[in-house]
C-alpha atoms as a PDB file:
ATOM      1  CA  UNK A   1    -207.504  52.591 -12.480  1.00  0.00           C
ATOM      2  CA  UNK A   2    -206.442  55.994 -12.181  1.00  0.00           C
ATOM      3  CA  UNK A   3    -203.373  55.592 -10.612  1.00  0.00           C
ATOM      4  CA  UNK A   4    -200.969  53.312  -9.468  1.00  0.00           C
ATOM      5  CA  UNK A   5    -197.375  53.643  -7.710  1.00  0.00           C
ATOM      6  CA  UNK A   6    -194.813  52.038  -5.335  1.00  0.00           C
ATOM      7  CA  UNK A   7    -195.520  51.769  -1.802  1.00  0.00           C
ATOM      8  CA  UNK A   8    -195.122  49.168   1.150  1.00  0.00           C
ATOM      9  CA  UNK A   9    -197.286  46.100   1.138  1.00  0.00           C
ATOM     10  CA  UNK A  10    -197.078  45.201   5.220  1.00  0.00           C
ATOM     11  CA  UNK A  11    -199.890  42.763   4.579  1.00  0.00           C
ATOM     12  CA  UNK A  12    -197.641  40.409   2.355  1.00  0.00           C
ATOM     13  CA  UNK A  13    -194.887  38.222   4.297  1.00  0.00           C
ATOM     14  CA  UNK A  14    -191.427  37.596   3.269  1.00  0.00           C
ATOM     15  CA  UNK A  15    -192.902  34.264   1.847  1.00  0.00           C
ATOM     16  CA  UNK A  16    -195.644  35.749  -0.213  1.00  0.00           C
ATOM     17  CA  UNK A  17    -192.499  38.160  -1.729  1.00  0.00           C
ATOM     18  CA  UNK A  18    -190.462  35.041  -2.749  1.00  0.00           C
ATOM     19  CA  UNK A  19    -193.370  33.049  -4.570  1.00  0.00           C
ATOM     20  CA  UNK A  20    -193.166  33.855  -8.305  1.00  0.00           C
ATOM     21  CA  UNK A  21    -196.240  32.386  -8.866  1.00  0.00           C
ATOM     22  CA  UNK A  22    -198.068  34.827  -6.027  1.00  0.00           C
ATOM     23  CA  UNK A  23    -199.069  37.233  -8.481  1.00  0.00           C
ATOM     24  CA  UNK A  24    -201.179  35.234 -10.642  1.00  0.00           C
ATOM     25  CA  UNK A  25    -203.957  34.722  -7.785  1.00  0.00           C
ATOM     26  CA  UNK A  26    -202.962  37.075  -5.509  1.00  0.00           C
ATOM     27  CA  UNK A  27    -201.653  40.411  -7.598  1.00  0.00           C
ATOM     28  CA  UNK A  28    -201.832  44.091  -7.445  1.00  0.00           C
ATOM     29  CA  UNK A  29    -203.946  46.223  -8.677  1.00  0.00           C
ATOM     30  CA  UNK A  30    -201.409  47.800 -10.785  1.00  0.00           C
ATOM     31  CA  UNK A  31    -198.981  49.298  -8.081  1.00  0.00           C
ATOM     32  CA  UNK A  32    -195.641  47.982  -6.917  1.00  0.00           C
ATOM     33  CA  UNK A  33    -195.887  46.225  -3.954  1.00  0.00           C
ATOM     34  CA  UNK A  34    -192.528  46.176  -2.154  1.00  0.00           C
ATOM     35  CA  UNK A  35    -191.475  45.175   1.064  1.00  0.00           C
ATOM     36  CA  UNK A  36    -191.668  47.737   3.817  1.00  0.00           C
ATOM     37  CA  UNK A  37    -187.981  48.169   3.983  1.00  0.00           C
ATOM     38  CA  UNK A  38    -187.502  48.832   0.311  1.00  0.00           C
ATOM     39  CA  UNK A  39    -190.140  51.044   0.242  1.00  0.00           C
ATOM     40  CA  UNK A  40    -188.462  53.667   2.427  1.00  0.00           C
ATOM     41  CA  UNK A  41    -185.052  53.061   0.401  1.00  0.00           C
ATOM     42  CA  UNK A  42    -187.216  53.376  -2.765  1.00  0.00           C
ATOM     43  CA  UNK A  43    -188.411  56.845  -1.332  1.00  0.00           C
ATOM     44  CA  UNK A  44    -184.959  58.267   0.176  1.00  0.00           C
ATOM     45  CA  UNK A  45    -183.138  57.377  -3.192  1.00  0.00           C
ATOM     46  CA  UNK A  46    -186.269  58.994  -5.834  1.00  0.00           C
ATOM     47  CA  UNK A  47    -187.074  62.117  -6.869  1.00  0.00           C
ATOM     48  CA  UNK A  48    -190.969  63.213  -8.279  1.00  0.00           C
ATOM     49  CA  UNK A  49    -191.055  62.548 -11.453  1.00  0.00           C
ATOM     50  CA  UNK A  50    -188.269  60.169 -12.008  1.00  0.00           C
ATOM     51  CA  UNK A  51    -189.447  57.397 -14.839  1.00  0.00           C
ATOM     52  CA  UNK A  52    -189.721  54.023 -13.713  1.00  0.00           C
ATOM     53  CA  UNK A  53    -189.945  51.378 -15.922  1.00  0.00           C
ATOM     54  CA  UNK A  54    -191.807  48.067 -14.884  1.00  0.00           C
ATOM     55  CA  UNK A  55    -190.977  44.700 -16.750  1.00  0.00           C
ATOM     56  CA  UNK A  56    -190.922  40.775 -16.114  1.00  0.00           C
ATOM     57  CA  UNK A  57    -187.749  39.027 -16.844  1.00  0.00           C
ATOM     58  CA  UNK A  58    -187.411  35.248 -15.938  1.00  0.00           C
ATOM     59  CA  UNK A  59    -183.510  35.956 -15.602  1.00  0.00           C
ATOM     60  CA  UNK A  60    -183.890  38.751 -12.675  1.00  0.00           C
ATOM     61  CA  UNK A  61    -184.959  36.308  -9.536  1.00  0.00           C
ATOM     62  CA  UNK A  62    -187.760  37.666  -7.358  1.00  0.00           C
ATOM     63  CA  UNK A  63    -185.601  39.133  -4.362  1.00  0.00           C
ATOM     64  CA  UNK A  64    -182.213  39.584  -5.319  1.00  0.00           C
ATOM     65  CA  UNK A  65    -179.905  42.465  -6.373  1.00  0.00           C
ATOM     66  CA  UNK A  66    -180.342  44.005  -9.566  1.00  0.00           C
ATOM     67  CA  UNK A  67    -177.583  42.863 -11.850  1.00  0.00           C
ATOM     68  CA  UNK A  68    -177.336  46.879 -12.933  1.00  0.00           C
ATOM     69  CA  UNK A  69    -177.305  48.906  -9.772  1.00  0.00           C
ATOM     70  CA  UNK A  70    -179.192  52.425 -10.228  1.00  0.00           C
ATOM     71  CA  UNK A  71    -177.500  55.452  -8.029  1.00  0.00           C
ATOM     72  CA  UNK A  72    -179.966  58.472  -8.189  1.00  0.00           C
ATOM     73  CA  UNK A  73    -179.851  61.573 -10.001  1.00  0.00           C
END
């Protein structure tokens, strides 16, 4: 892989985003695949460069709020 990022995934439905268990038949190939919605948010709030930091955590829930909320800059 030579790359990987954060982008929409318009293919997956609400559904698909809510089963934890998705991702162990039916992953990515290393990108973040968001909703389309949060993708644009994820784009208006980022700058180039900025570090993002992916991790699993069985006490974050798939699909709610972070606990921490991030402002940019």
């Amino acid at each position: 892989m030579d790359s990987c990022g954060i982008h929409d995934a318009s293919w997956r439905t609400e559904a698909m985003f809510q089963n934890k268990e998705l991702w162990k038949t039916n992953g990515s190939d290393g990108c973040v695949n968001t909703p389309t919605e949060a993708a644009g948010e994820i784009f208006n709030v980022m700058d180039v460069g900025y570090p993002v930091i992916v991790y699993y955590s069985e006490d974050q829930p798939v699909g709610t709020q972070p606990v921490n909320e991030i402002l940019p800059g």
